[in-house]
PDB file of N, CA and C in Angstrom:
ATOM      1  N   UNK A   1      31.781-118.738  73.937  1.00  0.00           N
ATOM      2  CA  UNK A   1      31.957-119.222  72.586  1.00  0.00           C
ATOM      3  C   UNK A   1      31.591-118.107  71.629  1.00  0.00           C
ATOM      4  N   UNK A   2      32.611-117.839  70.825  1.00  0.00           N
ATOM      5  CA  UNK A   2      32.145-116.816  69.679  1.00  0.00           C
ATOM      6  C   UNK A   2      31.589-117.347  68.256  1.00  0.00           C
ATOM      7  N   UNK A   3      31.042-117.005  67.246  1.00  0.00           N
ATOM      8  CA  UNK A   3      30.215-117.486  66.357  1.00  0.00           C
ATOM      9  C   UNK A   3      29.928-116.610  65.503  1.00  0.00           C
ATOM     10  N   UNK A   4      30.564-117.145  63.802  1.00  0.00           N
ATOM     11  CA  UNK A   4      30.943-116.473  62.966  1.00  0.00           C
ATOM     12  C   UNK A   4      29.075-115.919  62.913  1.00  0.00           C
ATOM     13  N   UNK A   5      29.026-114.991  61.917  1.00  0.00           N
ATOM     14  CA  UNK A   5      27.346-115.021  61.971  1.00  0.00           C
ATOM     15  C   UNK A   5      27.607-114.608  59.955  1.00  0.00           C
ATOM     16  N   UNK A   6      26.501-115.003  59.270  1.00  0.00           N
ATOM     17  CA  UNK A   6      26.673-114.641  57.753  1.00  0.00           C
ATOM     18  C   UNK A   6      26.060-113.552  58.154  1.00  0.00           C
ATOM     19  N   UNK A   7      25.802-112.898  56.983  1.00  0.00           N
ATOM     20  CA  UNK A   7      25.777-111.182  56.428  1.00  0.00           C
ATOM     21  C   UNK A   7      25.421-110.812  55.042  1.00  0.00           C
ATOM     22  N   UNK A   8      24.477-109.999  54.995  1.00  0.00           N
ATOM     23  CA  UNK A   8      24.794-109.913  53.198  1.00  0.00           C
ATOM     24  C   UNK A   8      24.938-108.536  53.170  1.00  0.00           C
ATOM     25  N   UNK A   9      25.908-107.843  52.193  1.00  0.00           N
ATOM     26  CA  UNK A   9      26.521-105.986  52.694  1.00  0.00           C
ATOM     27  C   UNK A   9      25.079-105.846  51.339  1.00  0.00           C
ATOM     28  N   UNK A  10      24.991-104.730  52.231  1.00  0.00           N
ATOM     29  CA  UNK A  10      23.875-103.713  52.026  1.00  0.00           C
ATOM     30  C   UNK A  10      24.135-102.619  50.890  1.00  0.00           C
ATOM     31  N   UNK A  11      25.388-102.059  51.676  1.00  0.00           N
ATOM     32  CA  UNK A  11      25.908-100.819  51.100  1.00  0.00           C
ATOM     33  C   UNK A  11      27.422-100.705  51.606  1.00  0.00           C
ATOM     34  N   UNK A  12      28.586 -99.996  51.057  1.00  0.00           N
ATOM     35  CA  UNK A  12      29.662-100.142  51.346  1.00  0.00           C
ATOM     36  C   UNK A  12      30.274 -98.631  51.033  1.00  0.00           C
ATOM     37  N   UNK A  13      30.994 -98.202  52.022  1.00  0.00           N
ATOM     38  CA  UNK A  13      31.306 -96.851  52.190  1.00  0.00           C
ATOM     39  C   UNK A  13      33.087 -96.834  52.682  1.00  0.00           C
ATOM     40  N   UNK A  14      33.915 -97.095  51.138  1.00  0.00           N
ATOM     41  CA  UNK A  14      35.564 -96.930  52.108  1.00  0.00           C
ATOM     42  C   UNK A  14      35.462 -98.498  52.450  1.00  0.00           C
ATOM     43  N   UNK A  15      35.958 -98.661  53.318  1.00  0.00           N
ATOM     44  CA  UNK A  15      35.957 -99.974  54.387  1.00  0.00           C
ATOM     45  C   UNK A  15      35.383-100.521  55.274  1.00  0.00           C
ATOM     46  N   UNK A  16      33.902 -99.561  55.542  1.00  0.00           N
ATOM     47  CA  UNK A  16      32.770 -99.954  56.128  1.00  0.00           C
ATOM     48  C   UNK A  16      31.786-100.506  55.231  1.00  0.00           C
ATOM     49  N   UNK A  17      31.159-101.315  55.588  1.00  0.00           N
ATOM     50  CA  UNK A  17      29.639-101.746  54.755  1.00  0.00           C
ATOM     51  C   UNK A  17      28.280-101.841  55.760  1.00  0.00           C
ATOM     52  N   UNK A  18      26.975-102.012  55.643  1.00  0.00           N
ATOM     53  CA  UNK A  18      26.440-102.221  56.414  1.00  0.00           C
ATOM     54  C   UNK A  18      25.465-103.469  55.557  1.00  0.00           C
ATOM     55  N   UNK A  19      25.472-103.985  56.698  1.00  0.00           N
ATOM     56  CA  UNK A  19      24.734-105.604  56.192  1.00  0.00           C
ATOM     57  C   UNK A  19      24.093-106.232  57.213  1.00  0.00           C
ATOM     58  N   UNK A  20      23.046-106.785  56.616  1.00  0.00           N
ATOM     59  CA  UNK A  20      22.169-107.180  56.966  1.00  0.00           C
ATOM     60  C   UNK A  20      22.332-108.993  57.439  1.00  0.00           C
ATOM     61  N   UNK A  21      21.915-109.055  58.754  1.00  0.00           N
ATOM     62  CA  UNK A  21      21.417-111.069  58.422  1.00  0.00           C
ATOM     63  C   UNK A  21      20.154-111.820  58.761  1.00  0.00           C
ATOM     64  N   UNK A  22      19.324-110.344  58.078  1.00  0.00           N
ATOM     65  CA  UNK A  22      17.694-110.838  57.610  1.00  0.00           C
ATOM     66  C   UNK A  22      17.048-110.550  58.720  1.00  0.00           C
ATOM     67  N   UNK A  23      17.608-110.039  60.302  1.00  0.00           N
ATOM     68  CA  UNK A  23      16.822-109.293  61.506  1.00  0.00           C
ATOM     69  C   UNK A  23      17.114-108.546  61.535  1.00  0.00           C
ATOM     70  N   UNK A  24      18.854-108.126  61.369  1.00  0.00           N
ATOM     71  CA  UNK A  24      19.180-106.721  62.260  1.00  0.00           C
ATOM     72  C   UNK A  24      20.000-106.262  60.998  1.00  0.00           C
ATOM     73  N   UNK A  25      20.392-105.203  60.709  1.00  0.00           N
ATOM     74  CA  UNK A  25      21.534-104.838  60.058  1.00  0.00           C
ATOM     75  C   UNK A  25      22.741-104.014  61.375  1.00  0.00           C
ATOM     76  N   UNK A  26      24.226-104.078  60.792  1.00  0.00           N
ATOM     77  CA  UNK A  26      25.024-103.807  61.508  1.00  0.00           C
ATOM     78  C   UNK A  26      26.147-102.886  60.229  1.00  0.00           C
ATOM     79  N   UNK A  27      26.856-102.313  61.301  1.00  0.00           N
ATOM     80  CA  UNK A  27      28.015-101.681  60.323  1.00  0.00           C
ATOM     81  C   UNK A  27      29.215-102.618  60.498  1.00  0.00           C
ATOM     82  N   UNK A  28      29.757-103.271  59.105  1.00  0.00           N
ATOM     83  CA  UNK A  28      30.758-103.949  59.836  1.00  0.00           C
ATOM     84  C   UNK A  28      32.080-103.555  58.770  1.00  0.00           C
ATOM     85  N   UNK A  29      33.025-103.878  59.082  1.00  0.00           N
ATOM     86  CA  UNK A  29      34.312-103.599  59.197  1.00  0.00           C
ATOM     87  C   UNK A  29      34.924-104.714  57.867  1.00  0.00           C
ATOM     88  N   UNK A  30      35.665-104.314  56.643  1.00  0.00           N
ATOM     89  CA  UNK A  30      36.001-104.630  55.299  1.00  0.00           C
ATOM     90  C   UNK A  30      37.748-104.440  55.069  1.00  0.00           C
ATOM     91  N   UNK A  31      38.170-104.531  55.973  1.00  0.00           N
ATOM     92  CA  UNK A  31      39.363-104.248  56.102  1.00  0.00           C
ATOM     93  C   UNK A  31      39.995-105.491  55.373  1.00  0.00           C
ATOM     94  N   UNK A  32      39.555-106.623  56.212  1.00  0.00           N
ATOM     95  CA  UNK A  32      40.569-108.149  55.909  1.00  0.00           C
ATOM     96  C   UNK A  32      39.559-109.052  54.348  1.00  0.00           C
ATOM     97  N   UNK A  33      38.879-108.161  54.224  1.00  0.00           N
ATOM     98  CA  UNK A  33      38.044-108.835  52.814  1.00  0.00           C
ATOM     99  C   UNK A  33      38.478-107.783  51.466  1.00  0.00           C
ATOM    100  N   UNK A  34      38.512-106.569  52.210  1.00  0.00           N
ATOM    101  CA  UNK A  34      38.686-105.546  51.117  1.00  0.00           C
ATOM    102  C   UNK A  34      37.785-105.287  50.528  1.00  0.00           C
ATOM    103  N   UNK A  35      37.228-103.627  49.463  1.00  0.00           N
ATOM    104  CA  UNK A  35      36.259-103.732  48.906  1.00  0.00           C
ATOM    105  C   UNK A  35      35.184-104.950  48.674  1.00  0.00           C
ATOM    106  N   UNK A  36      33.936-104.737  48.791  1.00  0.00           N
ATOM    107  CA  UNK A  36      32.758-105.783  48.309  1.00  0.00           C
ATOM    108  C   UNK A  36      31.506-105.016  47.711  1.00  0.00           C
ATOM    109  N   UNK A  37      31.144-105.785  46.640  1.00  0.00           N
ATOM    110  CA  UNK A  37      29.652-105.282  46.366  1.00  0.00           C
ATOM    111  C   UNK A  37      28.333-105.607  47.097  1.00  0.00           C
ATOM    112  N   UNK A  38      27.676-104.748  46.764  1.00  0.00           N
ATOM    113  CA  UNK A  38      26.019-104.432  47.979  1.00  0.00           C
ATOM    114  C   UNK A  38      25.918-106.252  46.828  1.00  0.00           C
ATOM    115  N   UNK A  39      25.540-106.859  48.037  1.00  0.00           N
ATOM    116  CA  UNK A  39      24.404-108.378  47.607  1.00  0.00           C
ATOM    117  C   UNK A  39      25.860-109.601  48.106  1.00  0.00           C
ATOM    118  N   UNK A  40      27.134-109.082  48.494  1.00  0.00           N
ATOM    119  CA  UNK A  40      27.626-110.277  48.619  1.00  0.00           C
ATOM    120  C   UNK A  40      27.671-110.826  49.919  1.00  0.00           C
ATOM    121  N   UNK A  41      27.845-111.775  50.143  1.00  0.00           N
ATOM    122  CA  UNK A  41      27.643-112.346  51.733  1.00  0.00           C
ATOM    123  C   UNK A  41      29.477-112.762  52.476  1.00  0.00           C
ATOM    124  N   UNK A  42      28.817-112.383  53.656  1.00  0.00           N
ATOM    125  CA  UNK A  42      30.187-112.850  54.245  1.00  0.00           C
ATOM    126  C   UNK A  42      30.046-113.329  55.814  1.00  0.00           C
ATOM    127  N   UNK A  43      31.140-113.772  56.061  1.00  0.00           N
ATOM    128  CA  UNK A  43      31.196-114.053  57.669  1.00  0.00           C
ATOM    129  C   UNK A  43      31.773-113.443  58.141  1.00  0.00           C
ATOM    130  N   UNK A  44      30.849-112.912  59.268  1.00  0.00           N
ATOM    131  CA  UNK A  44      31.080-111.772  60.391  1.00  0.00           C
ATOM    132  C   UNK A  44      31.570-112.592  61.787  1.00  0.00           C
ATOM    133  N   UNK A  45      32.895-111.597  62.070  1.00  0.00           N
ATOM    134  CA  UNK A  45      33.244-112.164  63.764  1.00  0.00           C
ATOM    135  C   UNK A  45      33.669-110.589  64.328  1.00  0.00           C
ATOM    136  N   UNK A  46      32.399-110.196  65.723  1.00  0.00           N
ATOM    137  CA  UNK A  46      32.904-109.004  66.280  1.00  0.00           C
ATOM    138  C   UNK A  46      33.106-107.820  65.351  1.00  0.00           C
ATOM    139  N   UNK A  47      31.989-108.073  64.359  1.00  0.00           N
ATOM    140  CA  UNK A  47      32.028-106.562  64.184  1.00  0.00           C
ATOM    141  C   UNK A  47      32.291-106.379  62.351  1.00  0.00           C
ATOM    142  N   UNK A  48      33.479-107.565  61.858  1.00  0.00           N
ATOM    143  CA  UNK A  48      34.590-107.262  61.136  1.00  0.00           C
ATOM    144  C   UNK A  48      34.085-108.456  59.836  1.00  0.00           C
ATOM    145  N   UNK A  49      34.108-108.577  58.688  1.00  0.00           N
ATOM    146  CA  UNK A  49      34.219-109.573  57.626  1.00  0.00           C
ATOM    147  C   UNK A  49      35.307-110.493  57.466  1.00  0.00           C
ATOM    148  N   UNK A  50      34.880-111.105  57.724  1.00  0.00           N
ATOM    149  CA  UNK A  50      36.474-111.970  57.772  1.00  0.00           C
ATOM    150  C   UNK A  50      36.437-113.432  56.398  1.00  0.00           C
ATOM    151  N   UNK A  51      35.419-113.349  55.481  1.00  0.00           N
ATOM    152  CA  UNK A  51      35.695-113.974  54.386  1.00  0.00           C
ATOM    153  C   UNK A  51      34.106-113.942  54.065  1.00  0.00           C
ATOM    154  N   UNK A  52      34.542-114.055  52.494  1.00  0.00           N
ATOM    155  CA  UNK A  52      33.586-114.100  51.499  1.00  0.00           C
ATOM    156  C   UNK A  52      32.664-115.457  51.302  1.00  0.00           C
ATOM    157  N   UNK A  53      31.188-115.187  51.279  1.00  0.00           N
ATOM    158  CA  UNK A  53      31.314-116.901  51.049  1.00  0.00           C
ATOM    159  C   UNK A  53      29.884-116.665  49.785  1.00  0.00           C
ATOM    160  N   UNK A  54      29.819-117.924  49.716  1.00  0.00           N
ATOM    161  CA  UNK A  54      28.915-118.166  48.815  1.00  0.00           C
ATOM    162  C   UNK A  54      27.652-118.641  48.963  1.00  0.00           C
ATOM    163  N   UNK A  55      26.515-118.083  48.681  1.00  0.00           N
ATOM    164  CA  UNK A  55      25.225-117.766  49.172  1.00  0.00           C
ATOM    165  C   UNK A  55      24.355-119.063  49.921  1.00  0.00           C
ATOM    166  N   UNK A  56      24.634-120.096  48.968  1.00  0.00           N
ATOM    167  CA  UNK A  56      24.441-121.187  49.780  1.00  0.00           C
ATOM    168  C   UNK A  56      24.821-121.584  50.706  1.00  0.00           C
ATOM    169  N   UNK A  57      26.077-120.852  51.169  1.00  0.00           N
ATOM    170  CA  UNK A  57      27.169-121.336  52.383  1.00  0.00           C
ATOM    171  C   UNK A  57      26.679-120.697  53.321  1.00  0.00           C
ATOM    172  N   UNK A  58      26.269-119.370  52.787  1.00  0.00           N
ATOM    173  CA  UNK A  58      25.927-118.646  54.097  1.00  0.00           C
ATOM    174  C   UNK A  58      24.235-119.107  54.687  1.00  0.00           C
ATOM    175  N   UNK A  59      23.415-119.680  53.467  1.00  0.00           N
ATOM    176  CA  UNK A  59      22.376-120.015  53.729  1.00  0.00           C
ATOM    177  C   UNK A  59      22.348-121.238  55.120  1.00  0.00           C
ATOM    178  N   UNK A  60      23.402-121.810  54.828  1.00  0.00           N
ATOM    179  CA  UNK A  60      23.373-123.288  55.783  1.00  0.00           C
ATOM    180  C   UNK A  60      24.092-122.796  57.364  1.00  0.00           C
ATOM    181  N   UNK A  61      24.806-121.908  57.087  1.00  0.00           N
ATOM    182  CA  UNK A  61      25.478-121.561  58.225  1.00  0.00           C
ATOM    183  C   UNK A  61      24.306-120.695  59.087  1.00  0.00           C
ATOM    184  N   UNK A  62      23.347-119.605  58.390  1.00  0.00           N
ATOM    185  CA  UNK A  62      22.362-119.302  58.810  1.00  0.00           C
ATOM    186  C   UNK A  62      21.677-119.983  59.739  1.00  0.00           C
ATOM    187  N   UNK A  63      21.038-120.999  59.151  1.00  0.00           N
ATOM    188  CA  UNK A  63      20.280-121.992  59.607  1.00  0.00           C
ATOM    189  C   UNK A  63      20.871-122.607  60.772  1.00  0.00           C
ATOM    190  N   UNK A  64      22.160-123.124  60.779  1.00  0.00           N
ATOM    191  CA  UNK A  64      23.061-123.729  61.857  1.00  0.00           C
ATOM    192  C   UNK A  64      22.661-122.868  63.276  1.00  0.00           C
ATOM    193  N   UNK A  65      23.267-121.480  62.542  1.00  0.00           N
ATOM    194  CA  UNK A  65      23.157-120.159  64.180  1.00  0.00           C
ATOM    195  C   UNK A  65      21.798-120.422  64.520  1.00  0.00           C
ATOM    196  N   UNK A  66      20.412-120.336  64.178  1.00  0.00           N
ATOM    197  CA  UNK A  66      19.000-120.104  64.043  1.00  0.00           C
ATOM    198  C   UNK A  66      18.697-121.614  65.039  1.00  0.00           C
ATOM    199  N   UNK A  67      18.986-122.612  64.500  1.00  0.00           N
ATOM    200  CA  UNK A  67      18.791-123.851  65.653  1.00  0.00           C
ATOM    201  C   UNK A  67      19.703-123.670  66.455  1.00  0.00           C
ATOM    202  N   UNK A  68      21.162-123.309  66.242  1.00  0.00           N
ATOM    203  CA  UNK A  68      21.521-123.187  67.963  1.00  0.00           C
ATOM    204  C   UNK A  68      20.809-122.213  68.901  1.00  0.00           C
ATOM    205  N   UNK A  69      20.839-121.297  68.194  1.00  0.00           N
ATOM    206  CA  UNK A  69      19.513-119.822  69.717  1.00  0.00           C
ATOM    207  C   UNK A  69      18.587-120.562  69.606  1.00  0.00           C
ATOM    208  N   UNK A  70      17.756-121.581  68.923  1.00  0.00           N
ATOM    209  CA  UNK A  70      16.754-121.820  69.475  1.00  0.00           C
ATOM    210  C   UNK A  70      16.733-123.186  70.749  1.00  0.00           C
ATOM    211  N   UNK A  71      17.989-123.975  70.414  1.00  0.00           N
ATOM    212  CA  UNK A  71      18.321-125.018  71.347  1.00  0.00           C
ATOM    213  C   UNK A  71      18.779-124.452  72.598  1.00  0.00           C
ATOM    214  N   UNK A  72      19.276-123.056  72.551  1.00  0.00           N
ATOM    215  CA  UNK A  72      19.824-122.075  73.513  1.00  0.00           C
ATOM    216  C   UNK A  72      18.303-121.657  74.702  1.00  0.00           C
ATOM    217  N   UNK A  73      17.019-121.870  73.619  1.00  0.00           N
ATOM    218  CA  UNK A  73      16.129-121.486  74.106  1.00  0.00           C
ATOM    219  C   UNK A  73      15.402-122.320  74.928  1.00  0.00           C
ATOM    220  N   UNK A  74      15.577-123.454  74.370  1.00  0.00           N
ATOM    221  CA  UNK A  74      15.177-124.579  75.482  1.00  0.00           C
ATOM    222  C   UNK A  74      14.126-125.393  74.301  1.00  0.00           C
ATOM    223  N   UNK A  75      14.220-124.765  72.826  1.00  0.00           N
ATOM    224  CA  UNK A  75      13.623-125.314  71.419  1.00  0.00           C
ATOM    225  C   UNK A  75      14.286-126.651  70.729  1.00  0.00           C
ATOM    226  N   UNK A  76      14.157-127.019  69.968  1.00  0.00           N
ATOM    227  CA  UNK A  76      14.421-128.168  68.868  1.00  0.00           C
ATOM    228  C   UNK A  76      16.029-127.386  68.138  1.00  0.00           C
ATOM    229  N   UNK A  77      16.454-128.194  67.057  1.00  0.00           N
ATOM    230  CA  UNK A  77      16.939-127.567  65.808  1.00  0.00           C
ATOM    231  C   UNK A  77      16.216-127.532  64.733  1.00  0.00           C
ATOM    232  N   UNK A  78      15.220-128.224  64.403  1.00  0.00           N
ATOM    233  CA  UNK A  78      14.627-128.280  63.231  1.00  0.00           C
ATOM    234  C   UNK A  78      15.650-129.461  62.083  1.00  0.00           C
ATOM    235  N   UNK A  79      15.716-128.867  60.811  1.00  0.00           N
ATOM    236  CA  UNK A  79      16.374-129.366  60.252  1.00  0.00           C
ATOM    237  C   UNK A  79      17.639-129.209  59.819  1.00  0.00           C
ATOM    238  N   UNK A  80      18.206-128.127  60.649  1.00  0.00           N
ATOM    239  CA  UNK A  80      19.267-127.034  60.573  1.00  0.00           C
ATOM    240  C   UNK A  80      20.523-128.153  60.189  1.00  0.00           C
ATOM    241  N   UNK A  81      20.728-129.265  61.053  1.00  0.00           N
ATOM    242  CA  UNK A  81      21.755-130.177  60.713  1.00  0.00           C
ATOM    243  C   UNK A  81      21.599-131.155  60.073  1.00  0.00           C
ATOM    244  N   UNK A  82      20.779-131.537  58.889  1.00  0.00           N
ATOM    245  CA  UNK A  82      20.314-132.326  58.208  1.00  0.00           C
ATOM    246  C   UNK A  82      21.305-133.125  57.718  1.00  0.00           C
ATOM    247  N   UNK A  83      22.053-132.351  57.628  1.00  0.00           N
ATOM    248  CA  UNK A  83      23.051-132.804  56.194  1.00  0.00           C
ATOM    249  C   UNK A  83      24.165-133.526  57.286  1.00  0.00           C
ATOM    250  N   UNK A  84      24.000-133.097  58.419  1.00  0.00           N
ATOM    251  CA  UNK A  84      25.409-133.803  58.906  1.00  0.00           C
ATOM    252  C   UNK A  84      24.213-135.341  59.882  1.00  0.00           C
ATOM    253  N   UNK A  85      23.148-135.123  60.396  1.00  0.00           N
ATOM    254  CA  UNK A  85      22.835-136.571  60.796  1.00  0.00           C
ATOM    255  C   UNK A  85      22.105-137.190  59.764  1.00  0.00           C
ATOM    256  N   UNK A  86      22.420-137.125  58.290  1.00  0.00           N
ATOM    257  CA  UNK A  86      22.569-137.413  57.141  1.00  0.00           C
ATOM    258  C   UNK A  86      23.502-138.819  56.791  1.00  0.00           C
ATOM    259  N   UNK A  87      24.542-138.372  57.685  1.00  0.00           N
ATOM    260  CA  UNK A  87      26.000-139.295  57.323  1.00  0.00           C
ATOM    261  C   UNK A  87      26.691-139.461  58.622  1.00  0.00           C
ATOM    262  N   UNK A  88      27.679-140.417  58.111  1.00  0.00           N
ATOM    263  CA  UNK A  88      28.532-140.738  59.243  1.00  0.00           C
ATOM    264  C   UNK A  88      29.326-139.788  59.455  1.00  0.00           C
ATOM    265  N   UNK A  89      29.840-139.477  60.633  1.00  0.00           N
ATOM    266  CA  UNK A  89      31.170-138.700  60.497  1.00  0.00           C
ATOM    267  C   UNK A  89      32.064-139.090  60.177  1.00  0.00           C
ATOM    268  N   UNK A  90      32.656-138.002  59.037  1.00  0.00           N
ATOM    269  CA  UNK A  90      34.162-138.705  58.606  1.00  0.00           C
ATOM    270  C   UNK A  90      35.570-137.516  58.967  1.00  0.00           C
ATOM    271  N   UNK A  91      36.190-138.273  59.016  1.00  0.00           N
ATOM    272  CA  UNK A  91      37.567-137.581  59.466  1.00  0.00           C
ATOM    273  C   UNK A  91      37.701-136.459  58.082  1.00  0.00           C
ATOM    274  N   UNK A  92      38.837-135.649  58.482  1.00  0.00           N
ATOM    275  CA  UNK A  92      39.373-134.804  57.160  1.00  0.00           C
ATOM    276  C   UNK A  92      40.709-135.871  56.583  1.00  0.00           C
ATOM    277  N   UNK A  93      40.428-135.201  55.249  1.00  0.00           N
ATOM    278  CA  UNK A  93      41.439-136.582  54.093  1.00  0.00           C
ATOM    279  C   UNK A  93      42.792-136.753  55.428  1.00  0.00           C
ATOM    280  N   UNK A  94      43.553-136.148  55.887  1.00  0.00           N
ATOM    281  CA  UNK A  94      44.900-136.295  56.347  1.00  0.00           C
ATOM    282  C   UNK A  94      44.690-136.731  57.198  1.00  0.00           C
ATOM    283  N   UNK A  95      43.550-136.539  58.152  1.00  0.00           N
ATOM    284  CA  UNK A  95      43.770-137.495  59.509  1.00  0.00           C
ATOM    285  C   UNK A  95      43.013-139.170  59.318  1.00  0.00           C
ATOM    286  N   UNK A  96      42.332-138.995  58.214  1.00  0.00           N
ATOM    287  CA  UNK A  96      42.029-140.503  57.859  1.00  0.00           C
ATOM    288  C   UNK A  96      42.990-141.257  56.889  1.00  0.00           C
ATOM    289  N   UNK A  97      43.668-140.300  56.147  1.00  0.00           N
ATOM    290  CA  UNK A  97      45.112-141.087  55.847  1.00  0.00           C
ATOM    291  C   UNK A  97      45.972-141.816  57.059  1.00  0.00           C
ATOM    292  N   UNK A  98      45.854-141.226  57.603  1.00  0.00           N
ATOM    293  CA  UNK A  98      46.674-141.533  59.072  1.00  0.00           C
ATOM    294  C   UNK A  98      46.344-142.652  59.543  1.00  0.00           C
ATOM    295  N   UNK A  99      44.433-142.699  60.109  1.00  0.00           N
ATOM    296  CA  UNK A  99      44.442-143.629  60.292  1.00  0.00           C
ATOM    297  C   UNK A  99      44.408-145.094  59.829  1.00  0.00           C
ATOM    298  N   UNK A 100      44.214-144.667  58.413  1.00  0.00           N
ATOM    299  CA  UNK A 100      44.625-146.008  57.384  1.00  0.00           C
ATOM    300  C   UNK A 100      45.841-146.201  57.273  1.00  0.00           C
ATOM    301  N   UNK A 101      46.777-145.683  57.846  1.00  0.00           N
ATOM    302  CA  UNK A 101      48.372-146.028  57.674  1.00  0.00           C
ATOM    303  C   UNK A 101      48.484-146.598  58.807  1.00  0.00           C
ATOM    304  N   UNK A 102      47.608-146.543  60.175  1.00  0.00           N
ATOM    305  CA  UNK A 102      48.138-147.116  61.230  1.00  0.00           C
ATOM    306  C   UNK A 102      48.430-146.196  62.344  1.00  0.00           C
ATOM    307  N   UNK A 103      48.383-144.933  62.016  1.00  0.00           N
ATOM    308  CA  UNK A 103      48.813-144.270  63.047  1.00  0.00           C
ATOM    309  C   UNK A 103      47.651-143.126  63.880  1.00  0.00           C
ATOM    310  N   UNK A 104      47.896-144.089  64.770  1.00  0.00           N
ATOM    311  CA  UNK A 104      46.364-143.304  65.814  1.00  0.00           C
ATOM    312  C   UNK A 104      46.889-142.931  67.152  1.00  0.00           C
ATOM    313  N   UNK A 105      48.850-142.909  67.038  1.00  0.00           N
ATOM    314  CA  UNK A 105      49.283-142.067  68.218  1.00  0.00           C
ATOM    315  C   UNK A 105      49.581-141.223  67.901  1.00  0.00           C
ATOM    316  N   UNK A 106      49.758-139.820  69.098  1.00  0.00           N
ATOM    317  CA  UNK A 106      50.740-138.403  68.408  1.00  0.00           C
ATOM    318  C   UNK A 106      52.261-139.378  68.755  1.00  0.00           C
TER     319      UNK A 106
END
């Protein structure tokens, strides 16, 4: 299983940046985001930025990775998923349109 990881760029050189996600810093790859300024956050897959997000976003997604290695560890999550055993699960708008129309075959 691969797993986006957040990032916040450090410094940015051309199409490289190096960024940090508060343990390690890495050099990663700005190609598919394009230029970014030192303080913005993004999601990293293998190396590369693959979208911009917004600080709170990356804060929660943080947290998400941080209880999975630790459930990896044989630890808790903490409160990492709060927000989702918070609520029920709900479908996305189109597939719960669906099933309010009746249709729950392909």
């Amino acid at each position: 299983m691969c797993v986006g990881i957040p990032m916040q760029v450090l410094s940015v050189d051309g199409i490289a940046a190096r960024a940090t996600d508060g343990e390690s810093e890495a050099l990663i790859d700005l190609t598919l985001t394009g230029p970014l300024a030192p303080g913005t956050w993004v999601l990293t897959h293998l190396g590369a930025a693959r979208e911009v997000l917004e600080a709170g976003e990356a804060v929660k997604i943080a947290a998400a990775v941080r209880a999975l290695k630790s459930i990896m560890a044989g630890g808790g999550m903490g409160d990492a998923f709060a927000d989702l055993e918070a609520r029920a699960p709900a479908l996305p708008s189109h597939l719960e349109a669906a099933r309010v129309a009746g249709k729950t075959t392909a």
